[in-house]
PDB file of N, CA and C in Angstrom:
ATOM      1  N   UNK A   1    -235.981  43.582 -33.003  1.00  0.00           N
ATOM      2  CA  UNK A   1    -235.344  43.995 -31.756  1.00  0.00           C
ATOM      3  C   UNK A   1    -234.327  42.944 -31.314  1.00  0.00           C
ATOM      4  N   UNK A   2    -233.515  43.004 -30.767  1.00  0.00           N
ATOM      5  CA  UNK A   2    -232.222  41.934 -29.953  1.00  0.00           C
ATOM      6  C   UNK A   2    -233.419  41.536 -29.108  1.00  0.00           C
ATOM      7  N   UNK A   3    -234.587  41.557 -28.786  1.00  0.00           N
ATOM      8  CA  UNK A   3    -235.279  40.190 -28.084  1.00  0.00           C
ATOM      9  C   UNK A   3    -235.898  39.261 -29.070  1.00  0.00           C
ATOM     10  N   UNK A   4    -235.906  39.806 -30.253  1.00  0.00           N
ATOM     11  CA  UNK A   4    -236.486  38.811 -30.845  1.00  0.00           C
ATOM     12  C   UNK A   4    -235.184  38.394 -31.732  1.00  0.00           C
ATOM     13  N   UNK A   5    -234.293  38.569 -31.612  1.00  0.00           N
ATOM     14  CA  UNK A   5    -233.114  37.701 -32.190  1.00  0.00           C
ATOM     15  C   UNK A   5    -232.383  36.709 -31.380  1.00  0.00           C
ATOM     16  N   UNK A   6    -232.447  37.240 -30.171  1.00  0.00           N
ATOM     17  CA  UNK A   6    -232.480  36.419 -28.935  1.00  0.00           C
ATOM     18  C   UNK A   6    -233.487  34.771 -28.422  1.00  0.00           C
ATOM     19  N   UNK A   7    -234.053  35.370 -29.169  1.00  0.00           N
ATOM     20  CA  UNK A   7    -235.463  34.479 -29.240  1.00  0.00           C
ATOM     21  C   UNK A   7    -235.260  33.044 -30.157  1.00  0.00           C
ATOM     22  N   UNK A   8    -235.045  33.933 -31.311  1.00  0.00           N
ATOM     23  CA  UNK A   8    -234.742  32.885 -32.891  1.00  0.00           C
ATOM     24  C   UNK A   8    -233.196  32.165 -32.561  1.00  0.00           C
ATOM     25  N   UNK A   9    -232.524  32.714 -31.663  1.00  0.00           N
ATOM     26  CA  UNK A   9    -231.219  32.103 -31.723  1.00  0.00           C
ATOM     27  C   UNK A   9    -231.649  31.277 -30.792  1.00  0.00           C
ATOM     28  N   UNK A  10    -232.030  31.530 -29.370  1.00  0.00           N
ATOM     29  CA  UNK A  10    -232.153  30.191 -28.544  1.00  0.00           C
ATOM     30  C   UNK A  10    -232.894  29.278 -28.964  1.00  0.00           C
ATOM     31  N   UNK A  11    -234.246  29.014 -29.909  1.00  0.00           N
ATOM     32  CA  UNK A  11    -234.641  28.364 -30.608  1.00  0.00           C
ATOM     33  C   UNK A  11    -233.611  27.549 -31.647  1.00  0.00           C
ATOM     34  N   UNK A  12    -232.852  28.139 -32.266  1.00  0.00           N
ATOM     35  CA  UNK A  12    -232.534  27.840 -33.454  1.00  0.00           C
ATOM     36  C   UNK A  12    -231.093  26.530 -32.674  1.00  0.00           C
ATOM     37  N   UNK A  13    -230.466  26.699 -31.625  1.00  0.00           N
ATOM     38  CA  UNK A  13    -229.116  26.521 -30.854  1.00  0.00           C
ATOM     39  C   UNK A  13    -229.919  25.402 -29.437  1.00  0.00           C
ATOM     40  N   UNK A  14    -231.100  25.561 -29.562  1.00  0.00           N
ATOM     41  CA  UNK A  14    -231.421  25.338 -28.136  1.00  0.00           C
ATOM     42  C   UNK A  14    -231.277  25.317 -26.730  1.00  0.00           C
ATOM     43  N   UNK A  15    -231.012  26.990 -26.356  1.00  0.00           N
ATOM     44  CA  UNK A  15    -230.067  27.064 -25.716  1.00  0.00           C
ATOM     45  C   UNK A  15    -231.450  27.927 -25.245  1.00  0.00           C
ATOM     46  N   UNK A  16    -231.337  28.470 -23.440  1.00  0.00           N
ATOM     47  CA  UNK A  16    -232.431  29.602 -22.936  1.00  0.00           C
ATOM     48  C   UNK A  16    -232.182  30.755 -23.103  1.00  0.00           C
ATOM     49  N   UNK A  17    -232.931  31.603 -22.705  1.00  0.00           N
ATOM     50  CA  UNK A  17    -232.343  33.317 -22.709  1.00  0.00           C
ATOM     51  C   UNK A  17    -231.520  33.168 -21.525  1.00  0.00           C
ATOM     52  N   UNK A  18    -231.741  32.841 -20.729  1.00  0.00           N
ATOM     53  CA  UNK A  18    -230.845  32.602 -19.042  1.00  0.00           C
ATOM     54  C   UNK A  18    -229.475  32.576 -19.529  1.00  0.00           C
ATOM     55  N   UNK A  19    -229.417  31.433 -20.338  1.00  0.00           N
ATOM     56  CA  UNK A  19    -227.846  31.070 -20.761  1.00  0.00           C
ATOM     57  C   UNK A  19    -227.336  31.785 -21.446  1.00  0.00           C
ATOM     58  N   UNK A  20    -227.681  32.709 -22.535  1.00  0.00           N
ATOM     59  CA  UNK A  20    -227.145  33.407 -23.430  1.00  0.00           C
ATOM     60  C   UNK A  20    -226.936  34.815 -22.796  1.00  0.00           C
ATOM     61  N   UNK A  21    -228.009  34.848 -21.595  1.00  0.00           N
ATOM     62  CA  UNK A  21    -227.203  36.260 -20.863  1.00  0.00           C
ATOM     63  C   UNK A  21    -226.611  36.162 -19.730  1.00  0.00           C
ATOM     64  N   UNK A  22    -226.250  34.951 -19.450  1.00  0.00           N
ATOM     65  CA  UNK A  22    -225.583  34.274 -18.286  1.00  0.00           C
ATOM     66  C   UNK A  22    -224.329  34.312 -18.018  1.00  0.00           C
ATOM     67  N   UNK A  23    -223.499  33.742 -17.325  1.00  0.00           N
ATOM     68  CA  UNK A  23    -221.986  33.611 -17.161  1.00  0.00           C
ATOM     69  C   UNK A  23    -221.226  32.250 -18.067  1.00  0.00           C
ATOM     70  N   UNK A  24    -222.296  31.492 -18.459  1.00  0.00           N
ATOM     71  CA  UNK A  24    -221.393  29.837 -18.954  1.00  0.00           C
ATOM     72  C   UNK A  24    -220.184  30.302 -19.775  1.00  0.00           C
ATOM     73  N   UNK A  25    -219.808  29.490 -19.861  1.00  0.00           N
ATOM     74  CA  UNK A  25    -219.036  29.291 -21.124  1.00  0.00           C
ATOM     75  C   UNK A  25    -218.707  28.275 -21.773  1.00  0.00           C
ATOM     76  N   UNK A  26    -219.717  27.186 -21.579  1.00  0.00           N
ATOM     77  CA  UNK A  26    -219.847  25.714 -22.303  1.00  0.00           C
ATOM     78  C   UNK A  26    -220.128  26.559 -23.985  1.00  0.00           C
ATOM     79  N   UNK A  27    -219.692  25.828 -24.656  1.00  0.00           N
ATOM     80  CA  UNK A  27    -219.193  25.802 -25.838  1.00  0.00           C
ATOM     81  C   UNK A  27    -220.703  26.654 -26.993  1.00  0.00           C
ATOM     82  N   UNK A  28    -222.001  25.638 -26.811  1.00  0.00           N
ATOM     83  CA  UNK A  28    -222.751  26.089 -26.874  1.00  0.00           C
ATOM     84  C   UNK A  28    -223.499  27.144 -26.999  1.00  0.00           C
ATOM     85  N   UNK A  29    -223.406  27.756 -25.473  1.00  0.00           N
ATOM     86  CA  UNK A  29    -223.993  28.782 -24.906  1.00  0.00           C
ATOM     87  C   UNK A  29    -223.131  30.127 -25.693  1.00  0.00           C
ATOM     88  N   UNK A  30    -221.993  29.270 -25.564  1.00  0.00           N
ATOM     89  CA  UNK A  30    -221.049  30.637 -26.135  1.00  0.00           C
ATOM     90  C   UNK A  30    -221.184  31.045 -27.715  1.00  0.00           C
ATOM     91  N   UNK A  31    -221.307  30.212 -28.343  1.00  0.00           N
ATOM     92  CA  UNK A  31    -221.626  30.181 -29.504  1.00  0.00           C
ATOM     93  C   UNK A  31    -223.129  31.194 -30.023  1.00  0.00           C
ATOM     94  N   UNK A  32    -224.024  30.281 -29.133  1.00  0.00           N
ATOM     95  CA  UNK A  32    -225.036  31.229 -29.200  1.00  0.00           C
ATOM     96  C   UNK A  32    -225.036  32.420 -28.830  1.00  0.00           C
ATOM     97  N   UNK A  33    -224.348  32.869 -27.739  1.00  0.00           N
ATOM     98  CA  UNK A  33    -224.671  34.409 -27.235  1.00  0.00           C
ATOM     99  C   UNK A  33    -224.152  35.368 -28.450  1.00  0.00           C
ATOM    100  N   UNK A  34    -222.617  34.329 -28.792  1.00  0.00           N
ATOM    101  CA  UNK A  34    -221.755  35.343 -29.981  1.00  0.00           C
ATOM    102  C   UNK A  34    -222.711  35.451 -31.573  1.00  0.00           C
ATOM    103  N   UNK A  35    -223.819  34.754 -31.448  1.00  0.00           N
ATOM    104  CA  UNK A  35    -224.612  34.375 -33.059  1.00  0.00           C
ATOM    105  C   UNK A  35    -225.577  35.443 -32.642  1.00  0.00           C
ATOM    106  N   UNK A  36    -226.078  35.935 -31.261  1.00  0.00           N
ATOM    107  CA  UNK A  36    -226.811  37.080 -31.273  1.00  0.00           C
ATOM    108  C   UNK A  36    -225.723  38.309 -31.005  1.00  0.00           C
ATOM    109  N   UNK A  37    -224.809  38.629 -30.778  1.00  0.00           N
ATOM    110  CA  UNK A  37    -224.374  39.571 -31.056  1.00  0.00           C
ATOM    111  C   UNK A  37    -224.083  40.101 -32.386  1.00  0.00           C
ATOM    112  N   UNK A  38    -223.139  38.622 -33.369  1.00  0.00           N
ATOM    113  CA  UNK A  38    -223.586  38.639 -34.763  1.00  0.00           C
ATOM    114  C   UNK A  38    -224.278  39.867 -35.529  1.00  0.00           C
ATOM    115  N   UNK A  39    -225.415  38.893 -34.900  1.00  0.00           N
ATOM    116  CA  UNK A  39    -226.870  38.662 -36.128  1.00  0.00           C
ATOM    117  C   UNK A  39    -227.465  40.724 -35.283  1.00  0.00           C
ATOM    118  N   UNK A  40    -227.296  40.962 -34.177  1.00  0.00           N
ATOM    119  CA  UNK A  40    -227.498  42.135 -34.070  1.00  0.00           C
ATOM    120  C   UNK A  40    -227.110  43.308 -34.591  1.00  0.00           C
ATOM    121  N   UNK A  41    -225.547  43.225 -34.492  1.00  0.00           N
ATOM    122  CA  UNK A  41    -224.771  44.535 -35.380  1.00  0.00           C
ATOM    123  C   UNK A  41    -225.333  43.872 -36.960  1.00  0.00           C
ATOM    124  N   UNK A  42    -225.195  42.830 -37.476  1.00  0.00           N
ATOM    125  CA  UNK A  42    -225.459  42.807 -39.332  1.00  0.00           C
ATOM    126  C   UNK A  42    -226.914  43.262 -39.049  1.00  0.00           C
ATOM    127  N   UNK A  43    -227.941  42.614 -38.178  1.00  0.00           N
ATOM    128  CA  UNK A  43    -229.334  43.384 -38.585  1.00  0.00           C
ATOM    129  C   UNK A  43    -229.921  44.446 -37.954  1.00  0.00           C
ATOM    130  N   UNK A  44    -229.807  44.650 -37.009  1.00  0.00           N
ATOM    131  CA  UNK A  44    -230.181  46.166 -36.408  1.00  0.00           C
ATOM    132  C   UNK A  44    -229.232  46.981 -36.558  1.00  0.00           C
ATOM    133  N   UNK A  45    -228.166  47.437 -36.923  1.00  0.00           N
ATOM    134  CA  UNK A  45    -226.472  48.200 -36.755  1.00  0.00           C
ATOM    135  C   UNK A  45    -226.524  48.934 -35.385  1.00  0.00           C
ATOM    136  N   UNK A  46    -226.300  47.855 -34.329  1.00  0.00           N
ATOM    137  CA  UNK A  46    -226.382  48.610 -32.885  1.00  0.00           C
ATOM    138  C   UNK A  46    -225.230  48.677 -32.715  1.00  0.00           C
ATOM    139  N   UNK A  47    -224.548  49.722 -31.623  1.00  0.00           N
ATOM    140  CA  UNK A  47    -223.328  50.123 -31.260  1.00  0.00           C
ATOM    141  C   UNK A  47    -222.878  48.757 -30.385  1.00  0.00           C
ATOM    142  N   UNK A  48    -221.979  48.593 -30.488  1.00  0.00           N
ATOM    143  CA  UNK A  48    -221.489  47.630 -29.686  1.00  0.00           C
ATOM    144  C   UNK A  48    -221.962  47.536 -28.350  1.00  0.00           C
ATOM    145  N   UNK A  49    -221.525  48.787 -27.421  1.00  0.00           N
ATOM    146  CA  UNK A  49    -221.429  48.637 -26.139  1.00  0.00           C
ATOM    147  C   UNK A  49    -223.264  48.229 -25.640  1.00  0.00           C
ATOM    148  N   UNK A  50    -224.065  48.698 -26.528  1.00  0.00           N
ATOM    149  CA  UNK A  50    -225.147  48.557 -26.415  1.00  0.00           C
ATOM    150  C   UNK A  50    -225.860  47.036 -26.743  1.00  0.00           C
ATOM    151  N   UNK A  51    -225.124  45.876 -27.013  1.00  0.00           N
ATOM    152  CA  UNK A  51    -225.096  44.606 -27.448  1.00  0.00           C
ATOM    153  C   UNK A  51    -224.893  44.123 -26.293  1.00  0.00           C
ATOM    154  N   UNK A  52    -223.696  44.708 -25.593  1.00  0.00           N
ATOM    155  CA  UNK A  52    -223.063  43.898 -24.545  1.00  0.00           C
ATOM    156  C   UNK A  52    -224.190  44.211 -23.257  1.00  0.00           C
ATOM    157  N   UNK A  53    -224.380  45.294 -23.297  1.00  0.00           N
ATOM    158  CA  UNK A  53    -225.460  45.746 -22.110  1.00  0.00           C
ATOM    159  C   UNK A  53    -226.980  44.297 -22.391  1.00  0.00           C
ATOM    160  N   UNK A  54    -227.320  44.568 -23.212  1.00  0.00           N
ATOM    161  CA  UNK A  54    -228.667  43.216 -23.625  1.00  0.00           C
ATOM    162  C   UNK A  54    -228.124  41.614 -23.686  1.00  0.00           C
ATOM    163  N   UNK A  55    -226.525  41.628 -23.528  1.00  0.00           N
ATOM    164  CA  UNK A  55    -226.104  40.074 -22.962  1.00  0.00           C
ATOM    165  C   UNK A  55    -225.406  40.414 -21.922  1.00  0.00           C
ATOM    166  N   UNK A  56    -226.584  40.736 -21.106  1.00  0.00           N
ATOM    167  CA  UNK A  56    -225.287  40.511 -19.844  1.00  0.00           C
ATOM    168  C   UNK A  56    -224.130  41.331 -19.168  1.00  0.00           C
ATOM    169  N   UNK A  57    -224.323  42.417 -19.923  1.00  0.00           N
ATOM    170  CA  UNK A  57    -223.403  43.653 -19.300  1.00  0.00           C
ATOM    171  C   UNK A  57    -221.955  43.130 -20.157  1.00  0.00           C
ATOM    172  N   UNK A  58    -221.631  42.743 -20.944  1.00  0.00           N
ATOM    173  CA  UNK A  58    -220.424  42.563 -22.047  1.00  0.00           C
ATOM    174  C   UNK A  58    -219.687  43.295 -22.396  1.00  0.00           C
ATOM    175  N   UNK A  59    -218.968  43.369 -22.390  1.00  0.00           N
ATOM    176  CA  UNK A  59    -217.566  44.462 -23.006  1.00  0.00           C
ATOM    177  C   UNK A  59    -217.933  44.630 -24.245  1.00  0.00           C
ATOM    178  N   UNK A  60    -217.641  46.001 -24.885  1.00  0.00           N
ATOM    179  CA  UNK A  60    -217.758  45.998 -26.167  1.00  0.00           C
ATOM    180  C   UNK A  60    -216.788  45.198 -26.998  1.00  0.00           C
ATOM    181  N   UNK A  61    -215.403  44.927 -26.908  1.00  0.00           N
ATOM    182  CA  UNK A  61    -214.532  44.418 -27.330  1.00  0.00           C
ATOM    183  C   UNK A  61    -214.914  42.949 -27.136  1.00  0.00           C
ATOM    184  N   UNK A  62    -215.880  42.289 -26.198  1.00  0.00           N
ATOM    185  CA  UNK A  62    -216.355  40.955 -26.009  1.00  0.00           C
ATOM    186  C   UNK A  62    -217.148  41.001 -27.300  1.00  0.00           C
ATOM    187  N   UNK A  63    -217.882  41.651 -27.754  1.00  0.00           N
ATOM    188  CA  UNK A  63    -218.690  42.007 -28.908  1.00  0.00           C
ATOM    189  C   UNK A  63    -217.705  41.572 -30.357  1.00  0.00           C
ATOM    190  N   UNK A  64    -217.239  42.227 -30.021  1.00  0.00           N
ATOM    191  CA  UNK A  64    -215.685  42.740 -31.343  1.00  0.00           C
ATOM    192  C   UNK A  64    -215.398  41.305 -31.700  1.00  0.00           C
ATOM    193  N   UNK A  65    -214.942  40.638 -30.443  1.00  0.00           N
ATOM    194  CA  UNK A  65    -214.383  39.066 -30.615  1.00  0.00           C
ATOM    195  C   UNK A  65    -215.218  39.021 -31.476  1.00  0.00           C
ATOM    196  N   UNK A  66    -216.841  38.650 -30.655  1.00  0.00           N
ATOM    197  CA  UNK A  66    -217.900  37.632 -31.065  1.00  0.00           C
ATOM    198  C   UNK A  66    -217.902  37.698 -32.499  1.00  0.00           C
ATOM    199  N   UNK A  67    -218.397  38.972 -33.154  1.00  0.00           N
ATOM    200  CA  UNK A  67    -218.346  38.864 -34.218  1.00  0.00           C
ATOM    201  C   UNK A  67    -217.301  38.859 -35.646  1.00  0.00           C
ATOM    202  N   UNK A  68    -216.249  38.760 -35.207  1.00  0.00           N
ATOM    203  CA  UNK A  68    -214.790  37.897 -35.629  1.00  0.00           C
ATOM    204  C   UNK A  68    -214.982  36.609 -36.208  1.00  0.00           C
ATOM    205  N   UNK A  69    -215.345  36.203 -34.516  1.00  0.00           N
ATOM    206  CA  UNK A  69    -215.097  34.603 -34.403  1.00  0.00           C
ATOM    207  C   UNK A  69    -216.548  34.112 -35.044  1.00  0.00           C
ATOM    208  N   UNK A  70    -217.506  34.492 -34.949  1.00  0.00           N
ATOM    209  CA  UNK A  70    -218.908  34.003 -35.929  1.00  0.00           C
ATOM    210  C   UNK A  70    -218.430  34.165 -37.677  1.00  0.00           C
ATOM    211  N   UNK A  71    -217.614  35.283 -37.744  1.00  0.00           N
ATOM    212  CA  UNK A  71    -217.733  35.296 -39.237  1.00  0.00           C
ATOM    213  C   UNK A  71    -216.737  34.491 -40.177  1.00  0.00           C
ATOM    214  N   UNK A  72    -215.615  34.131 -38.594  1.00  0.00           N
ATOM    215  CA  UNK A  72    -214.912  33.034 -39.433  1.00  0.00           C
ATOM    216  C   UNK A  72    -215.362  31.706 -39.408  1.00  0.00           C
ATOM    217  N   UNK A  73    -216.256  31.195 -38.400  1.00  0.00           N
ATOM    218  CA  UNK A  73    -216.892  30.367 -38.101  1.00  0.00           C
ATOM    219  C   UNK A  73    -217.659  30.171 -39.757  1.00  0.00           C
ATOM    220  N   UNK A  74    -218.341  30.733 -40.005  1.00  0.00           N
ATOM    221  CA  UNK A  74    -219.558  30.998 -41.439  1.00  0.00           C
ATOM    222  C   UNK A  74    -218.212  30.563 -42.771  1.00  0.00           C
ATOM    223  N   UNK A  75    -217.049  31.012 -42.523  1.00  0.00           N
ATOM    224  CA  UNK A  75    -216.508  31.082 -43.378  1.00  0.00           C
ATOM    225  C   UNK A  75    -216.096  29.590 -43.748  1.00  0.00           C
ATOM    226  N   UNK A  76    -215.693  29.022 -42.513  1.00  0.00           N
ATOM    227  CA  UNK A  76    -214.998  27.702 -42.226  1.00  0.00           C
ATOM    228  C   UNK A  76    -215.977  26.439 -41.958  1.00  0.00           C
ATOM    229  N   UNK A  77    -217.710  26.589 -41.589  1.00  0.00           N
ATOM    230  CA  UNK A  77    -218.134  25.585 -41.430  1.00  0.00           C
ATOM    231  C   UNK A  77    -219.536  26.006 -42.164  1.00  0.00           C
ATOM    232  N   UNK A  78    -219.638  25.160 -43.075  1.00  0.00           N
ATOM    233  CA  UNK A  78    -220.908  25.333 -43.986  1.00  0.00           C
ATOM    234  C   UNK A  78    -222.208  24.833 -42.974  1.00  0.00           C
ATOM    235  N   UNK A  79    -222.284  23.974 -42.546  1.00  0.00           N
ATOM    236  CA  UNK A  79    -223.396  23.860 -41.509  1.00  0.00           C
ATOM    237  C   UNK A  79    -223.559  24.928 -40.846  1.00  0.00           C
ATOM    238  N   UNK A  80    -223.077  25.319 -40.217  1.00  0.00           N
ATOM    239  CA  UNK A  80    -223.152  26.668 -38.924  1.00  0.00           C
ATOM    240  C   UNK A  80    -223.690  27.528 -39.902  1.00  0.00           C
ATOM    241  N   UNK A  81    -222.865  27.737 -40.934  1.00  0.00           N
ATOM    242  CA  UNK A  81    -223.700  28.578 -41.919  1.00  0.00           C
ATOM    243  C   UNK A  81    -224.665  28.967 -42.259  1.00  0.00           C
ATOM    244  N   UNK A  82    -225.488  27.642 -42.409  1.00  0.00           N
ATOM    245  CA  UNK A  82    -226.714  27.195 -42.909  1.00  0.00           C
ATOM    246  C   UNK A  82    -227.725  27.700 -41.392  1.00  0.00           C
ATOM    247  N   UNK A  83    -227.217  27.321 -40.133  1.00  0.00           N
ATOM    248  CA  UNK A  83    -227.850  27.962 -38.913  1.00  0.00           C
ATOM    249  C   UNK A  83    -227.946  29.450 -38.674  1.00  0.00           C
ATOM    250  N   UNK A  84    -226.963  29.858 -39.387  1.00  0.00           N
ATOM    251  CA  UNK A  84    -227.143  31.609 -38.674  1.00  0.00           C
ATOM    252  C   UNK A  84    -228.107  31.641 -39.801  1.00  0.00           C
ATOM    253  N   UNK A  85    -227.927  31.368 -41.014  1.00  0.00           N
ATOM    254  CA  UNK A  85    -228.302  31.874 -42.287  1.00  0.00           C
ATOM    255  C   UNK A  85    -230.311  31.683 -42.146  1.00  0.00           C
ATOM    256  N   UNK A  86    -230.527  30.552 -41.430  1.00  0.00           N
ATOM    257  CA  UNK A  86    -231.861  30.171 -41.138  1.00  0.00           C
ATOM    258  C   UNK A  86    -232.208  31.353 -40.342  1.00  0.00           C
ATOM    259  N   UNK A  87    -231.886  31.964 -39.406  1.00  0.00           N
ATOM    260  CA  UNK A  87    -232.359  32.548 -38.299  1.00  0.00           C
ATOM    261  C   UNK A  87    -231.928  33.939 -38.558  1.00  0.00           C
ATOM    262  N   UNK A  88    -231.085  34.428 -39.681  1.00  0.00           N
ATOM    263  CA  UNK A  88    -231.219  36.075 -40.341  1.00  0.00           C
ATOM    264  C   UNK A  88    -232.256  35.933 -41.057  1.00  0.00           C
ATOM    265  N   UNK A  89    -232.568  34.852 -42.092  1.00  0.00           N
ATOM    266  CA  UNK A  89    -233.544  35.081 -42.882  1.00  0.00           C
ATOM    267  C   UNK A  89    -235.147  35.299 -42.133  1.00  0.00           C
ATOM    268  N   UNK A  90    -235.181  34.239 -41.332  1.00  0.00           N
ATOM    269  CA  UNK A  90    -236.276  34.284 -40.730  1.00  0.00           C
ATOM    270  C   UNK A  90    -237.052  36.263 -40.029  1.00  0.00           C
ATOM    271  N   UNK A  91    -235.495  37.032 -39.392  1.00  0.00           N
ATOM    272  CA  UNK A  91    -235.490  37.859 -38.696  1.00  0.00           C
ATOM    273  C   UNK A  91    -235.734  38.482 -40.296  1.00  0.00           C
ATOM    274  N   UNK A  92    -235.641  38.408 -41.078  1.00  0.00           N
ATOM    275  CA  UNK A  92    -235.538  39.460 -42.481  1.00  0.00           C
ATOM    276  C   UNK A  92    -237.401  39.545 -43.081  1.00  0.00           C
ATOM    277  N   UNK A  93    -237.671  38.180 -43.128  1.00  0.00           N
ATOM    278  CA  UNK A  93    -239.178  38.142 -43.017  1.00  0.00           C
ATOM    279  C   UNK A  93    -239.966  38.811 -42.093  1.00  0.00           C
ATOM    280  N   UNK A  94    -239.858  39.258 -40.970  1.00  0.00           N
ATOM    281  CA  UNK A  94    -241.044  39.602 -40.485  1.00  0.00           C
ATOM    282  C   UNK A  94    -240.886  41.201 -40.180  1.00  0.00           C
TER     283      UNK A  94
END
């Protein structure tokens, strides 16, 4: 479910659920909210607008970015990589 990806990402980022469905936009937070929108459309295939509603009431096109900017992120930084990549697999196990 997007609560339990929600879950593995604030764990994984150390970041709260507060923040990831919050208003910030420290660097962080942002990162994380966009690694569960991500990790939602690749593992559940939820409609966008329905992503944005479970962070926070989000634009679907806020969605659209996110997962843009995560996949060039993966592309361009092998660490980060290695973070989403921990926390799909984990969501793939259970």
């Amino acid at each position: 479910t997007v609560q339990d990806i929600i879950n593995r990402v604030c764990a994984a980022f150390s970041v709260t659920e507060e923040e990831v469905v919050g208003q910030s936009r420290r660097k962080n937070i942002v990162e994380a909210r966009q690694v569960v929108a991500y990790l939602s459309r690749k593992v559940l295939d939820m409609p966008l607008s329905s992503i944005g509603l479970h962070l926070g009431g989000r634009d679907h096109t806020t969605i659209m970015h996110a997962q843009r900017k995560i996949e060039g992120l993966i592309k361009k930084d092998k660490k980060f990589k290695r973070r989403v990549d921990i926390v799909y697999n984990e969501l793939n196990l259970n």
